[in-house]
Protein backbone atom coordinates (compact mmCIF):
# COMPACT_ATOMS: atom_id res chain seq x y z
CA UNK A 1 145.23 153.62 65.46
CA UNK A 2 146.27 154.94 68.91
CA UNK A 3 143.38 154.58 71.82
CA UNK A 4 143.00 156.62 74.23
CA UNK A 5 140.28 157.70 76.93
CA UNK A 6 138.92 160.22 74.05
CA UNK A 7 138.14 157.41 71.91
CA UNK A 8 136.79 155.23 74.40
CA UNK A 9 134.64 158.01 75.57
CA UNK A 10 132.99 158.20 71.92
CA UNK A 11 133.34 154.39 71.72
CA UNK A 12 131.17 154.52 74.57
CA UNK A 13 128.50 157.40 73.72
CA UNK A 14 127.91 155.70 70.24
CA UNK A 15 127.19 152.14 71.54
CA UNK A 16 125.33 154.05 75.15
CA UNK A 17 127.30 152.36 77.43
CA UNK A 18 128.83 153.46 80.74
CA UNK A 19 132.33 152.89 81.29
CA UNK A 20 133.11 153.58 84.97
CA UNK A 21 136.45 155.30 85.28
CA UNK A 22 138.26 152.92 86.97
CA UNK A 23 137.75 150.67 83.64
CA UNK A 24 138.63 152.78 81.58
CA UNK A 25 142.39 151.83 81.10
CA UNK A 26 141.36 148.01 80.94
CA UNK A 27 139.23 148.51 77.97
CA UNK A 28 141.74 150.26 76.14
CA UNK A 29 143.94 147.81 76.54
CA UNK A 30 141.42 145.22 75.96
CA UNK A 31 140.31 147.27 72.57
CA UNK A 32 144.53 147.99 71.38
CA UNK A 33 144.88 144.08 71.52
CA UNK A 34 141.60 143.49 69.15
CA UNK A 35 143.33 146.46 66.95
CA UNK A 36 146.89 145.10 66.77
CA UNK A 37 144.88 141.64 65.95
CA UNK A 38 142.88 143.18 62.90
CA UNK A 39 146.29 145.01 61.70
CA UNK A 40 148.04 141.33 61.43
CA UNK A 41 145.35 140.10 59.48
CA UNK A 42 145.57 142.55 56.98
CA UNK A 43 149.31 142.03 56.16
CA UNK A 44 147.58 138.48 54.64
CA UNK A 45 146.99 138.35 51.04
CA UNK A 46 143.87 137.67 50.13
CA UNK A 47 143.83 138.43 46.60
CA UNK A 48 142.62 134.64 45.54
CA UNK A 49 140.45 134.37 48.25
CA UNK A 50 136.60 134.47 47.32
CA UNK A 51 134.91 136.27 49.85
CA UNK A 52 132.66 134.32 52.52
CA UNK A 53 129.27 134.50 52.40
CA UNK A 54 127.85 132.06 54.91
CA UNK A 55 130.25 129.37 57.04
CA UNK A 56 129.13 126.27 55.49
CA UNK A 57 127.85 125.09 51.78
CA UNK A 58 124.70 124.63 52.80
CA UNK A 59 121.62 126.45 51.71
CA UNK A 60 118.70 127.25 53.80
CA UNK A 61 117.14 124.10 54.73
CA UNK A 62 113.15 124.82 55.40
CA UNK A 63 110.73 122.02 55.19
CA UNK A 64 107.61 122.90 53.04
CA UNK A 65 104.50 124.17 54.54
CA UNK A 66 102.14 121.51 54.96
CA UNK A 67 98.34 122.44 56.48
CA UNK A 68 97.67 119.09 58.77
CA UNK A 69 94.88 119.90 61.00
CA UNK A 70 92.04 122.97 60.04
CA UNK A 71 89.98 124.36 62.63
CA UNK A 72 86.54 125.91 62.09
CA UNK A 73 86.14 129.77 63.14
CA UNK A 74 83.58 128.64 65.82
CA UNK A 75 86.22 126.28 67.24
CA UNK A 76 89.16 128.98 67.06
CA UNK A 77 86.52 131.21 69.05
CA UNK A 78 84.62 128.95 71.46
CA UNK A 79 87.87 129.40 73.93
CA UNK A 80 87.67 132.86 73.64
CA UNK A 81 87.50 135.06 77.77
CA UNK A 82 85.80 137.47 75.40
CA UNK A 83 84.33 137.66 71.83
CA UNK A 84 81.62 138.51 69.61
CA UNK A 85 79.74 136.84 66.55
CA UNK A 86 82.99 136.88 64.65
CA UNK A 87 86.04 137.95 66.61
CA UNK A 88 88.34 137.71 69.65
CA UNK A 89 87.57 140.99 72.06
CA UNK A 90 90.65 142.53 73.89
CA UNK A 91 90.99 145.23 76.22
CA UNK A 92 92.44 148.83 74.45
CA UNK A 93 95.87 149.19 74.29
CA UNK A 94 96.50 152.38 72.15
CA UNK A 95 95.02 155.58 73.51
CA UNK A 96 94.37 158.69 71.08
């Protein structure tokens, strides 16, 4: 794939970036390097190759939700700037 200013220019719209001018010829160099890299790749064969999921053989590690320490709804609210009988008060932050 040849790349040229055009393609840069759409490059550019679709990801909203501003290329100045002056840069322009850098990143199509920059971008014809990545390209050439990609096409060498693809001369590999890969047809025994699983494909890649995740980088290492390890699953998801989580550690199990434990509840330690409960605190009463009074307590949760006595810290409160603002509240009523049963819930924290805030100031309006959608407008109709």
């Amino acid at each position: 794939m040849k790349i040229d200013i055009t393609t840069v220019d759409k490059l550019a719209k679709l990801a909203r970036l501003e290329i100045a001018p002056e840069q322009k010829e850098s990143v199509i160099k920059d971008l014809s390097k990545i390209l050439s890299f990609m096409e060498k790749l693809n001369e590999l064969d890969t047809t025994n190759v699983e494909p890649l999921v995740y980088m290492s053989p390890g699953v998801n590690i989580t550690r199990n939700d434990v509840v330690k320490e409960v605190i009463s709804h009074e307590e949760a609210l006595q810290n409160a700037p603002d509240r009523d009988e049963n819930y924290f008060k805030i100031p309006k932050v959608i407008s109709k």
